[in-house]
PDB file of N, CA and C in Angstrom:
ATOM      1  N   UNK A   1      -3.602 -11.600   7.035  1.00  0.00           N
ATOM      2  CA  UNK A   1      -4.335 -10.561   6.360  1.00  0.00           C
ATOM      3  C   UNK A   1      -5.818 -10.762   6.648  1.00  0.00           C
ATOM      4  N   UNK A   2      -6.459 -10.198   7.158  1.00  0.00           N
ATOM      5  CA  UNK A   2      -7.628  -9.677   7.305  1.00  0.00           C
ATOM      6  C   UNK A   2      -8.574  -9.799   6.317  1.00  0.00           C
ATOM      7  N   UNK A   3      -9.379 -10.690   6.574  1.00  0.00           N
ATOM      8  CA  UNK A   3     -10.566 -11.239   5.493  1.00  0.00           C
ATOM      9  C   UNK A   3     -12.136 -10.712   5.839  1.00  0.00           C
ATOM     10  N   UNK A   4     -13.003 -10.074   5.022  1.00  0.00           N
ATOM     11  CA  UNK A   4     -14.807  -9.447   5.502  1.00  0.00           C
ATOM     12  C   UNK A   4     -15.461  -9.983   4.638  1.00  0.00           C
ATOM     13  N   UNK A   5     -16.201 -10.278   4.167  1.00  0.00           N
ATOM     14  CA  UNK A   5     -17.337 -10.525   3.296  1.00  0.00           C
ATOM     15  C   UNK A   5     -18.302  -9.513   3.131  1.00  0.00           C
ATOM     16  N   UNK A   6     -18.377  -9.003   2.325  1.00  0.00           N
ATOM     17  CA  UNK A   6     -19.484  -8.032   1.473  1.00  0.00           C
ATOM     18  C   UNK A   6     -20.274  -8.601   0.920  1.00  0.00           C
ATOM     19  N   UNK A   7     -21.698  -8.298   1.327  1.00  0.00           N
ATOM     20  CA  UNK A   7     -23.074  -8.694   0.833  1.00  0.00           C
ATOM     21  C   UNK A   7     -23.115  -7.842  -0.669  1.00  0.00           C
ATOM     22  N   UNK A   8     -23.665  -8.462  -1.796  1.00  0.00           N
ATOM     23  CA  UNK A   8     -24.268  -7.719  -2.767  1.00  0.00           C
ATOM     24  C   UNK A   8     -25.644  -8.576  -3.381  1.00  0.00           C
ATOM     25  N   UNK A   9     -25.667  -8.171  -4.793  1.00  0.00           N
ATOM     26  CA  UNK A   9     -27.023  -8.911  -5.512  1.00  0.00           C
ATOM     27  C   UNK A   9     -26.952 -10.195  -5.902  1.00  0.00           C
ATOM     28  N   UNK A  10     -25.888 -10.417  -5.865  1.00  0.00           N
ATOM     29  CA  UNK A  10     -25.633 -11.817  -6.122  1.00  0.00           C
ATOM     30  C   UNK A  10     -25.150 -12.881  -5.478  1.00  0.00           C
ATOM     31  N   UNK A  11     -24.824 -12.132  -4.049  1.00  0.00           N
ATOM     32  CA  UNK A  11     -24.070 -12.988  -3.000  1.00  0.00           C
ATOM     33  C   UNK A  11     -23.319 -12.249  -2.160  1.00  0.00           C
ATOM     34  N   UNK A  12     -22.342 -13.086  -1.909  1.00  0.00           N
ATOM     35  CA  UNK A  12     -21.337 -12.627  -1.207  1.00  0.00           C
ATOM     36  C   UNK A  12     -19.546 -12.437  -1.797  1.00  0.00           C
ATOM     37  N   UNK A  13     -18.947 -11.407  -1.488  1.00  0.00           N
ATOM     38  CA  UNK A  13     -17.623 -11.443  -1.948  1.00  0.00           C
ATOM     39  C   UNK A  13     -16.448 -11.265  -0.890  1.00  0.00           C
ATOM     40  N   UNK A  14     -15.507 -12.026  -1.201  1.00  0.00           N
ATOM     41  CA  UNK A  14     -14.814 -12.012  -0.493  1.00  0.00           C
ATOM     42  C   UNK A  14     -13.734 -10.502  -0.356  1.00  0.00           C
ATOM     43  N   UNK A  15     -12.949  -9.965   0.397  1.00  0.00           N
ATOM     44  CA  UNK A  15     -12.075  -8.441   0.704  1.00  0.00           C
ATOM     45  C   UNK A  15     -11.203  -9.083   1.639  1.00  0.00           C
ATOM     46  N   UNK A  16      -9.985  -8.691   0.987  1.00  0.00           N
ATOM     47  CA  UNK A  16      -9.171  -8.854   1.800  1.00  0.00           C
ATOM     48  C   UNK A  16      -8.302  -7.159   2.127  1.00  0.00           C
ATOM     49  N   UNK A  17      -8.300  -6.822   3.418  1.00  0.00           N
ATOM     50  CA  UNK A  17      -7.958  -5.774   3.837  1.00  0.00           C
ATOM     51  C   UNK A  17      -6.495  -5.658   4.243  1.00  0.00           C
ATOM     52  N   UNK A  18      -5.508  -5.014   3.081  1.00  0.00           N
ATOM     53  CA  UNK A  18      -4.069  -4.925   3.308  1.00  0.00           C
ATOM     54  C   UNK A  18      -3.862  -4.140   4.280  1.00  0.00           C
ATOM     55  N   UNK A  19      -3.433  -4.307   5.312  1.00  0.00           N
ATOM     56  CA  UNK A  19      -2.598  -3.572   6.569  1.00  0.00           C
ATOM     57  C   UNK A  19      -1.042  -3.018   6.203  1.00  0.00           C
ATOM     58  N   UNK A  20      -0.773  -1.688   6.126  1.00  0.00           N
ATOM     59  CA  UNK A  20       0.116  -1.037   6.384  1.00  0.00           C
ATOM     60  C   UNK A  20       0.737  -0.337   7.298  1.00  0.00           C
ATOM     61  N   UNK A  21       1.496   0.218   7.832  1.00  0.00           N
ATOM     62  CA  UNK A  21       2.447   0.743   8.356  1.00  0.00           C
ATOM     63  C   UNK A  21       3.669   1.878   8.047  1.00  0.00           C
ATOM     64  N   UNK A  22       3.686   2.929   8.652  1.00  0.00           N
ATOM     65  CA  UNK A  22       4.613   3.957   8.624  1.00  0.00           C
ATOM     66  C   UNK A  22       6.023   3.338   8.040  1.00  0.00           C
ATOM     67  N   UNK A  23       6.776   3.548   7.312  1.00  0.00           N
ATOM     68  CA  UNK A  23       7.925   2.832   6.679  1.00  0.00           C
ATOM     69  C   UNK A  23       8.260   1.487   6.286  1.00  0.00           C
ATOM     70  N   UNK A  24       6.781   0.774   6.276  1.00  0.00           N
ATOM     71  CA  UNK A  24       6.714  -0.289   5.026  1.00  0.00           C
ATOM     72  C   UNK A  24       7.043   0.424   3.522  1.00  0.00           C
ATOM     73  N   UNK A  25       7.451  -0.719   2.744  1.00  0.00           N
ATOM     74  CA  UNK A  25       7.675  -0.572   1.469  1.00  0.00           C
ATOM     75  C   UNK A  25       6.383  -1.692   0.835  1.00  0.00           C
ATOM     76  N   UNK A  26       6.276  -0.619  -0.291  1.00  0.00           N
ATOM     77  CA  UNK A  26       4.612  -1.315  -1.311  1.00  0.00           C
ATOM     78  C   UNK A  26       5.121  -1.398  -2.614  1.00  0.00           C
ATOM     79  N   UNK A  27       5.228  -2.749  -2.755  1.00  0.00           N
ATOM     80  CA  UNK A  27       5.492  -3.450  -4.211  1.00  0.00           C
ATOM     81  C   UNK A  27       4.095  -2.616  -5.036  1.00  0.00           C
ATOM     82  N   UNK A  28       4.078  -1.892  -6.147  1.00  0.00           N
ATOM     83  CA  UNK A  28       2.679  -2.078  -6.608  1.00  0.00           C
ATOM     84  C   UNK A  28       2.290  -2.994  -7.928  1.00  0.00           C
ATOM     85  N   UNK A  29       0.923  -2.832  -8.627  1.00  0.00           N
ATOM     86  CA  UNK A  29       0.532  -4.102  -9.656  1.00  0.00           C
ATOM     87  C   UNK A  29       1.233  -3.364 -10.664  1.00  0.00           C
ATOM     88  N   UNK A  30       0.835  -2.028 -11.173  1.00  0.00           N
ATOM     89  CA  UNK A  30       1.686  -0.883 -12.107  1.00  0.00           C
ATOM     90  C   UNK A  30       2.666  -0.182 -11.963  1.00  0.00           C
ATOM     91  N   UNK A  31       3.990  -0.055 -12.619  1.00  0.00           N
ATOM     92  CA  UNK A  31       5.085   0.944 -12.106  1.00  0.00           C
ATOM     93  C   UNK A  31       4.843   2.491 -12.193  1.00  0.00           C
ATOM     94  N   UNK A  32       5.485   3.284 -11.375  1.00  0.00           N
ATOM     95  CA  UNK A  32       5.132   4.788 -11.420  1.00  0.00           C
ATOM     96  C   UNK A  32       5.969   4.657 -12.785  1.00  0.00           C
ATOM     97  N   UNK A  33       6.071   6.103 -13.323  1.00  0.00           N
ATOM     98  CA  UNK A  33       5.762   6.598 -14.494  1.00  0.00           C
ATOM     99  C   UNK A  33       7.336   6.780 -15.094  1.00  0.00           C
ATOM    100  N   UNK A  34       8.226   6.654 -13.615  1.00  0.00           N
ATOM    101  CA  UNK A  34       9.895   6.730 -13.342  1.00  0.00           C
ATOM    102  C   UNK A  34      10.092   5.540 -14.162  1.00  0.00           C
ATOM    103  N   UNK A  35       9.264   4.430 -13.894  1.00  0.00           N
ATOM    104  CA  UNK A  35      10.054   2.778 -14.194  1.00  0.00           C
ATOM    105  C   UNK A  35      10.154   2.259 -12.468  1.00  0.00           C
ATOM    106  N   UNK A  36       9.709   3.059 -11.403  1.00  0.00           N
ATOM    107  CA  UNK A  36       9.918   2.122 -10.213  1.00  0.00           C
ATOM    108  C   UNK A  36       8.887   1.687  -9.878  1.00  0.00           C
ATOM    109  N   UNK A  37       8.393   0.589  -8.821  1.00  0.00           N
ATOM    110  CA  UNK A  37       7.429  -0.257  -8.687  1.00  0.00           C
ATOM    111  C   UNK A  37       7.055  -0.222  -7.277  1.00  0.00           C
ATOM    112  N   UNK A  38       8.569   0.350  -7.026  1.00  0.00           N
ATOM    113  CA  UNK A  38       7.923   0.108  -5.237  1.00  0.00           C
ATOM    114  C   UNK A  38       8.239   1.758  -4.412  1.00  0.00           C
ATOM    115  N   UNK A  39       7.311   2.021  -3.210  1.00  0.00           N
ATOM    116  CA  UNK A  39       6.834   3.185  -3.068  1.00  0.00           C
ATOM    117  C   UNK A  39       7.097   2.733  -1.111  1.00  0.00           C
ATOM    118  N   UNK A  40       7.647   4.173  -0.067  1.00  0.00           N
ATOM    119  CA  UNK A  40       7.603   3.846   1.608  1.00  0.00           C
ATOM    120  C   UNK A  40       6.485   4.846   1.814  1.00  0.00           C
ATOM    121  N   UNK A  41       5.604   3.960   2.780  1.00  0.00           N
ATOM    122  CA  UNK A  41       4.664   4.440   3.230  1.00  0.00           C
ATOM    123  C   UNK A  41       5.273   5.816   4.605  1.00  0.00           C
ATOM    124  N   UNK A  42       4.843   6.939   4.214  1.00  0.00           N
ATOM    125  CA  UNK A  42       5.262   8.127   5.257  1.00  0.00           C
ATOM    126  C   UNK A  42       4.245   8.356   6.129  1.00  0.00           C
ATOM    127  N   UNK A  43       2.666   7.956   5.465  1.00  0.00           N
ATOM    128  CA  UNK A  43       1.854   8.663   6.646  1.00  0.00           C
ATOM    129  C   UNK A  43       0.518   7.754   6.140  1.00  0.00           C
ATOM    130  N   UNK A  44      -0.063   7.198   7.292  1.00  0.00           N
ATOM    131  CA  UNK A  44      -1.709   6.259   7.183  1.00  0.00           C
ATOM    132  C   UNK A  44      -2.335   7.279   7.862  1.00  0.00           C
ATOM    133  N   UNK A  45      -3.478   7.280   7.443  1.00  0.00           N
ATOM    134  CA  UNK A  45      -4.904   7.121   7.305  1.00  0.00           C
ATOM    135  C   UNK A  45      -5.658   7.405   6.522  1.00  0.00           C
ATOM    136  N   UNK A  46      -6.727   8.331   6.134  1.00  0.00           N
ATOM    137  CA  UNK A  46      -7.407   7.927   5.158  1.00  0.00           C
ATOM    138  C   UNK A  46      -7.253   8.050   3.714  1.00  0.00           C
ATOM    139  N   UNK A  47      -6.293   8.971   3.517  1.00  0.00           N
ATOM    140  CA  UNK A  47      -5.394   9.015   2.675  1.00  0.00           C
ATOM    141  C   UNK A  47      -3.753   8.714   3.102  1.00  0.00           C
ATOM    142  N   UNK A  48      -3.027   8.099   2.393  1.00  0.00           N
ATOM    143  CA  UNK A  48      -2.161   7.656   2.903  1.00  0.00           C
ATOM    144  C   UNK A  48      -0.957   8.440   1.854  1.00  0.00           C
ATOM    145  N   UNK A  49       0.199   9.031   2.192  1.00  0.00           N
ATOM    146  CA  UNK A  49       1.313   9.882   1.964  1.00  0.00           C
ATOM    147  C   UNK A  49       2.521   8.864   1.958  1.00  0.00           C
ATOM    148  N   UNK A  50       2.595   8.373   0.214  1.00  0.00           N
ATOM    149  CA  UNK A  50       4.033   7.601   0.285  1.00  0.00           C
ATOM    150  C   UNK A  50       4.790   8.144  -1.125  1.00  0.00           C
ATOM    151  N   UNK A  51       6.159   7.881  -0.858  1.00  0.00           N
ATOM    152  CA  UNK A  51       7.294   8.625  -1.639  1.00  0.00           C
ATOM    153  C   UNK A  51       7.817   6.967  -2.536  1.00  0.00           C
ATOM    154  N   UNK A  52       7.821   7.913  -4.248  1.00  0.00           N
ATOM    155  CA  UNK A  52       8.680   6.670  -4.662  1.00  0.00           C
ATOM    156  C   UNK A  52       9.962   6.247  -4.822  1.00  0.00           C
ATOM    157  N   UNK A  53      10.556   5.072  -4.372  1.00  0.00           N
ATOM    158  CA  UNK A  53      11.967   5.023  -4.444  1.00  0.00           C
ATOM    159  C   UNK A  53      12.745   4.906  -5.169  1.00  0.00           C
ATOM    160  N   UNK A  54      11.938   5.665  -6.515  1.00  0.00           N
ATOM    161  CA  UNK A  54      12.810   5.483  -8.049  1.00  0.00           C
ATOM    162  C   UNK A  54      13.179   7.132  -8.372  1.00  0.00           C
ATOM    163  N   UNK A  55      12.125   7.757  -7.648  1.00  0.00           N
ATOM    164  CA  UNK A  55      11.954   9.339  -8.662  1.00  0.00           C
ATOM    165  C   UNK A  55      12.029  10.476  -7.381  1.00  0.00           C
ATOM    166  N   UNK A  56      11.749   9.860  -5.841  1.00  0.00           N
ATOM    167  CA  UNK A  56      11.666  10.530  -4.540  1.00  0.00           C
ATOM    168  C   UNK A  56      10.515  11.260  -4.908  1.00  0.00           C
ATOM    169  N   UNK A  57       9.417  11.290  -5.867  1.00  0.00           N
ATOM    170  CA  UNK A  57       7.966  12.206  -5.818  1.00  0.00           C
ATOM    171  C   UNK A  57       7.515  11.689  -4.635  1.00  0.00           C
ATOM    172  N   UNK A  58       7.035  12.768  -3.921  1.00  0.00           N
ATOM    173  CA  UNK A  58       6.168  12.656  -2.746  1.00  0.00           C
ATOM    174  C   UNK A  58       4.376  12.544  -3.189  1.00  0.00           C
ATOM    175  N   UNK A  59       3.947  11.991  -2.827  1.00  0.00           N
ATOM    176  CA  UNK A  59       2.037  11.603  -3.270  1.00  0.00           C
ATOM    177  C   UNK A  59       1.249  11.052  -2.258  1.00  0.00           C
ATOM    178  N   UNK A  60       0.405  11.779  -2.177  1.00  0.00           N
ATOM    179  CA  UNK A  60      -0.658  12.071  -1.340  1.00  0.00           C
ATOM    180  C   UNK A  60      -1.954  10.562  -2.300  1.00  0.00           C
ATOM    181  N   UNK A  61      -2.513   9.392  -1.590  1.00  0.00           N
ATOM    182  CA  UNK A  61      -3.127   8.644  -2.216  1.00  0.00           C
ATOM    183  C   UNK A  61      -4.514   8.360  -1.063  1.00  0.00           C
ATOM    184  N   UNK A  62      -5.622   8.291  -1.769  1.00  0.00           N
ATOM    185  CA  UNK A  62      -6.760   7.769  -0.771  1.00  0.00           C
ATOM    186  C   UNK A  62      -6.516   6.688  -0.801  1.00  0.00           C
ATOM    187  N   UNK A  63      -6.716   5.812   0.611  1.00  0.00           N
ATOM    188  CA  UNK A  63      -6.630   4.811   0.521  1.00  0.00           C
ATOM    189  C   UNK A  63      -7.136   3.267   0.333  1.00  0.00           C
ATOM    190  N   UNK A  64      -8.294   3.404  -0.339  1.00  0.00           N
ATOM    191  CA  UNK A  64      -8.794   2.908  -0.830  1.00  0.00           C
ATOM    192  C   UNK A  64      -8.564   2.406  -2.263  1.00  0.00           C
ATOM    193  N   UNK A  65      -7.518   3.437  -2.840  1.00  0.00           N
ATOM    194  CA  UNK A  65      -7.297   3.741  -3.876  1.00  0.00           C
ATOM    195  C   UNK A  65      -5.970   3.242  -3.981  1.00  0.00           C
ATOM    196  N   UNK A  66      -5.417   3.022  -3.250  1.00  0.00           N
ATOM    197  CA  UNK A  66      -3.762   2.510  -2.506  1.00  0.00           C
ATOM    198  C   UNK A  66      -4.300   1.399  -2.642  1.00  0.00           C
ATOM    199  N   UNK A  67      -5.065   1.024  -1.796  1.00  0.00           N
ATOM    200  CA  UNK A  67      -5.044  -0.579  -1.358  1.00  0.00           C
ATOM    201  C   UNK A  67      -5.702  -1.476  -2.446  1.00  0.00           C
ATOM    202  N   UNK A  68      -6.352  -1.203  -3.490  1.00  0.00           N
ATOM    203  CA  UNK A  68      -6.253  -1.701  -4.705  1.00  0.00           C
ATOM    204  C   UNK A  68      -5.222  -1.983  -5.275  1.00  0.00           C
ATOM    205  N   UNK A  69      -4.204  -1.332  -5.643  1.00  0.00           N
ATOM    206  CA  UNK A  69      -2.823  -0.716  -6.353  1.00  0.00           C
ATOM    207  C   UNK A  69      -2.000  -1.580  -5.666  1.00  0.00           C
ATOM    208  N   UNK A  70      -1.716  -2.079  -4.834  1.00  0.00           N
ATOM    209  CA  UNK A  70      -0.645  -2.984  -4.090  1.00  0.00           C
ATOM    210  C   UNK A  70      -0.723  -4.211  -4.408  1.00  0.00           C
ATOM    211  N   UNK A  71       0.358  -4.609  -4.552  1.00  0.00           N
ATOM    212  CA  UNK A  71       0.691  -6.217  -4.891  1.00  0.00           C
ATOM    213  C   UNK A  71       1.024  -6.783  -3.934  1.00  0.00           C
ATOM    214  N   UNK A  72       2.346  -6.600  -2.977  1.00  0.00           N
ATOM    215  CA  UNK A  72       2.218  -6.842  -1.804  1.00  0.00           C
ATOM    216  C   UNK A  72       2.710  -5.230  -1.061  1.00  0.00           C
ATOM    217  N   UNK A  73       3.108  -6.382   0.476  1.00  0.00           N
ATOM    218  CA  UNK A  73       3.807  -5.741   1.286  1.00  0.00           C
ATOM    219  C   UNK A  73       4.575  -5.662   1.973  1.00  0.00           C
ATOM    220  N   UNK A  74       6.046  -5.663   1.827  1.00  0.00           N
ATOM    221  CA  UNK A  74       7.333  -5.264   2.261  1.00  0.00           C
ATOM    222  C   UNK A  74       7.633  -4.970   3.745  1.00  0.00           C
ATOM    223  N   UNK A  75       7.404  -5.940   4.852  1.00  0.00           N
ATOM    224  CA  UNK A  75       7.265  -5.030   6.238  1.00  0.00           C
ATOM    225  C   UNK A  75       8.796  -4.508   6.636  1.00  0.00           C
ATOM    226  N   UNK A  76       8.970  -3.849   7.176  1.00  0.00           N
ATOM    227  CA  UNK A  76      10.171  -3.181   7.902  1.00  0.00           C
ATOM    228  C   UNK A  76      10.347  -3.769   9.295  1.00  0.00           C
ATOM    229  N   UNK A  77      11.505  -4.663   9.587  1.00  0.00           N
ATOM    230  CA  UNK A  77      11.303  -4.705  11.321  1.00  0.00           C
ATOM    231  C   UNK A  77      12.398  -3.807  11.731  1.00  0.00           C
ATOM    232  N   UNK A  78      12.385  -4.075  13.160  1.00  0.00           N
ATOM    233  CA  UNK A  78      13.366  -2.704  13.874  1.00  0.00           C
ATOM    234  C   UNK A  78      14.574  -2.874  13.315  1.00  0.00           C
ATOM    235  N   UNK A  79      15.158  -3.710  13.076  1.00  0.00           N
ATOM    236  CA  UNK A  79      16.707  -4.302  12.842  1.00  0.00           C
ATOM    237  C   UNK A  79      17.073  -3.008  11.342  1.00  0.00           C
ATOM    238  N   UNK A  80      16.432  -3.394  10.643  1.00  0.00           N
ATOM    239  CA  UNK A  80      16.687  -2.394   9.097  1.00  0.00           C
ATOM    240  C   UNK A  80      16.171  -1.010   9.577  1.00  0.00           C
ATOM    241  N   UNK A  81      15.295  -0.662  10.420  1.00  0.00           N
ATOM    242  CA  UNK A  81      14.822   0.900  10.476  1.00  0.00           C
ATOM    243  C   UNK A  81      15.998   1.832  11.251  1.00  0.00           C
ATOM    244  N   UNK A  82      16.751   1.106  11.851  1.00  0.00           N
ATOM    245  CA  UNK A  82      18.208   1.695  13.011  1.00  0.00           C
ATOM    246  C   UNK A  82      19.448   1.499  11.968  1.00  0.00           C
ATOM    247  N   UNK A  83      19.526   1.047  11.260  1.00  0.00           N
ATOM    248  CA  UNK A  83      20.865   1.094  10.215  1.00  0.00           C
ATOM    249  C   UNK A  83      21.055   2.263   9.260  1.00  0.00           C
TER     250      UNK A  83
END
């Protein structure tokens, strides 16, 4: 995971920049509103388009706003995406 440092008034802070992917699954810190927790990413970039796998709502999220919200991240390799 991808580490930057941001200058501010008091120093420096550390960011760590979560990397996603088209049909990863995202554990998040809060459950959607269903009771499910985890959400597949359908579409990156600057807003990012993922569906939850409790309720199938489709949601449109900035991602900035995503990448707060994540706890982890669930990668998909080829083996599970062909089954």
């Amino acid at each position: 995971m991808p580490i930057f440092r941001r200058q501010h008034k008091g120093g420096f802070t550390e960011v760590k920049i979560i990397t996603f992917s088209q049909g990863d699954i995202l554990e998040m810190k809060k459950p959607h509103p269903c009771g499910a927790s985890r959400m597949r990413v359908l579409r990156v970039g600057s807003d990012v388009r993922v569906v939850c796998l409790g309720c199938e709502r489709d949601m449109t999220i900035p991602r900035v706003k995503l990448e707060r919200a994540v706890k982890r991240v669930i990668m998909l390799d080829d083996e599970n995406l062909s089954k």
